[in-house]
Protein backbone atom coordinates (compact mmCIF):
# COMPACT_ATOMS: atom_id res chain seq x y z
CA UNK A 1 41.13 163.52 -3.83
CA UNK A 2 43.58 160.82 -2.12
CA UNK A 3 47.07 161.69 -1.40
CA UNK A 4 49.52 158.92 -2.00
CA UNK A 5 53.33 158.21 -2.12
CA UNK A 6 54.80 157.01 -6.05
CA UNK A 7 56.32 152.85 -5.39
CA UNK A 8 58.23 154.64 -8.28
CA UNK A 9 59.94 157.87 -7.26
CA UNK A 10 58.60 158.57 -4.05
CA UNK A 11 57.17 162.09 -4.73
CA UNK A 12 53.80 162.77 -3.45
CA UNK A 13 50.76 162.47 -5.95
CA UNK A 14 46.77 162.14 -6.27
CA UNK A 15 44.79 159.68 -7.20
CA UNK A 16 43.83 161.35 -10.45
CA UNK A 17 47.09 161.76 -11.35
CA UNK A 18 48.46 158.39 -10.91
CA UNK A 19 48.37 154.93 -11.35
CA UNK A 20 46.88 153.49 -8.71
CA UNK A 21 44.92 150.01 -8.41
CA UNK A 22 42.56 150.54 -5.49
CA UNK A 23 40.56 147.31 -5.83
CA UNK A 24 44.30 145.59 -5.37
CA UNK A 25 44.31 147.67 -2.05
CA UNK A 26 47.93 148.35 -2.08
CA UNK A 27 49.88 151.26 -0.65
CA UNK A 28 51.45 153.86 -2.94
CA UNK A 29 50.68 154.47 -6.96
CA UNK A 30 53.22 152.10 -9.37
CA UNK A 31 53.52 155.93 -11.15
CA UNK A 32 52.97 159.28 -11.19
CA UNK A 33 52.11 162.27 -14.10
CA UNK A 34 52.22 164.97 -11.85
CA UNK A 35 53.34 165.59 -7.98
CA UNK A 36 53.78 168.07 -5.41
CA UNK A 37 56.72 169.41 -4.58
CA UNK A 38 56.95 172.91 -2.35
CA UNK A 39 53.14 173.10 -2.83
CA UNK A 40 53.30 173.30 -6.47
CA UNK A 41 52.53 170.50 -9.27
CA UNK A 42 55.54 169.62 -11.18
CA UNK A 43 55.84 166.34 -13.87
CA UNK A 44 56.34 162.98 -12.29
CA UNK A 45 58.04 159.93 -13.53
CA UNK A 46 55.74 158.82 -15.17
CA UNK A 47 54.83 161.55 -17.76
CA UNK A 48 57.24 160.92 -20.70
CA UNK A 49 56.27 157.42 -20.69
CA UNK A 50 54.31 156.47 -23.97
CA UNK A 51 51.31 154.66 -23.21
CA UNK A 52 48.28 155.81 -24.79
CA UNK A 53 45.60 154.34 -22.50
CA UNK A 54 46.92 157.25 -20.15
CA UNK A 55 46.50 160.08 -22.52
CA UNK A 56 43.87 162.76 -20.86
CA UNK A 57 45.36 161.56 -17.15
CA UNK A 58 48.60 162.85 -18.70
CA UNK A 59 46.82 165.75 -20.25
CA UNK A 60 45.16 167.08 -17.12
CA UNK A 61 48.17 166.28 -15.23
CA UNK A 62 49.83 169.20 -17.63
CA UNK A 63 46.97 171.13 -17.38
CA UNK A 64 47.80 171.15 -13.27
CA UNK A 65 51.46 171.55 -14.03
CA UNK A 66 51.07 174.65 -16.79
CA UNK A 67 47.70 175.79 -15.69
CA UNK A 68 46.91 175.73 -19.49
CA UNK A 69 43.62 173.70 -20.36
CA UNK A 70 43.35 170.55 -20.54
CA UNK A 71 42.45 170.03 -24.00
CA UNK A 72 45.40 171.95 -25.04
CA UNK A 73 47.26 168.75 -24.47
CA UNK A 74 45.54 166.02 -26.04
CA UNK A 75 46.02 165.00 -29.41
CA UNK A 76 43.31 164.73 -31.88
CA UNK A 77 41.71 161.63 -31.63
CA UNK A 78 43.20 160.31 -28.42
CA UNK A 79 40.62 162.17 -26.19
C-alpha cells in the first residue's frame, strides 16, 4: 500500500484510505478517512463527509481506526 500526504489536512494516509486519482498522476490524496498519527490510525478529514460512493472506504477506514470489522460499519444496502 502507497503512503501519501492529504492536499487537504496534511496528515499522512494510504491509498486505500483516500481519495486519490492516480491516472491524474498528482501528488498527495484531495482527502483522507483515516491517517497515521504516532503509528496509530485515527479519522481523517474526510470521514464525516456524506458522500455515499465512499461508503465501505469509510467503513474499512473505521474498521482500521476501531479494529472492529468492517461490516460493522456499513449500512444495509450501501455495501
Amino acid at each position: 500500500m502507497s503512503i501519501l500526504v492529504c492536499k487537504k489536512c496534511g496528515g499522512i494516509t494510504n491509498t486505500v484510505v483516500c481519495d486519490y486519482d492516480f491516472r491524474k498522476m498528482e501528488e498527495g490524496a484531495t482527502r483522507c478517512y483515516a491517517k497515521l498519527v504516532d503509528n496509530k490510525w485515527v479519522k481523517g478529514c474526510g470521514l464525516e463527509e456524506n458522500k455515499s460512493d465512499n461508503a465501505f472506504i469509510k467503513a474499512f477506514a473505521m474498521h482500521l481506526i476501531t479494529g472492529k470489522p468492517t461490516k460493522s460499519f456499513l449500512i444495509e444496502g450501501e455495501k
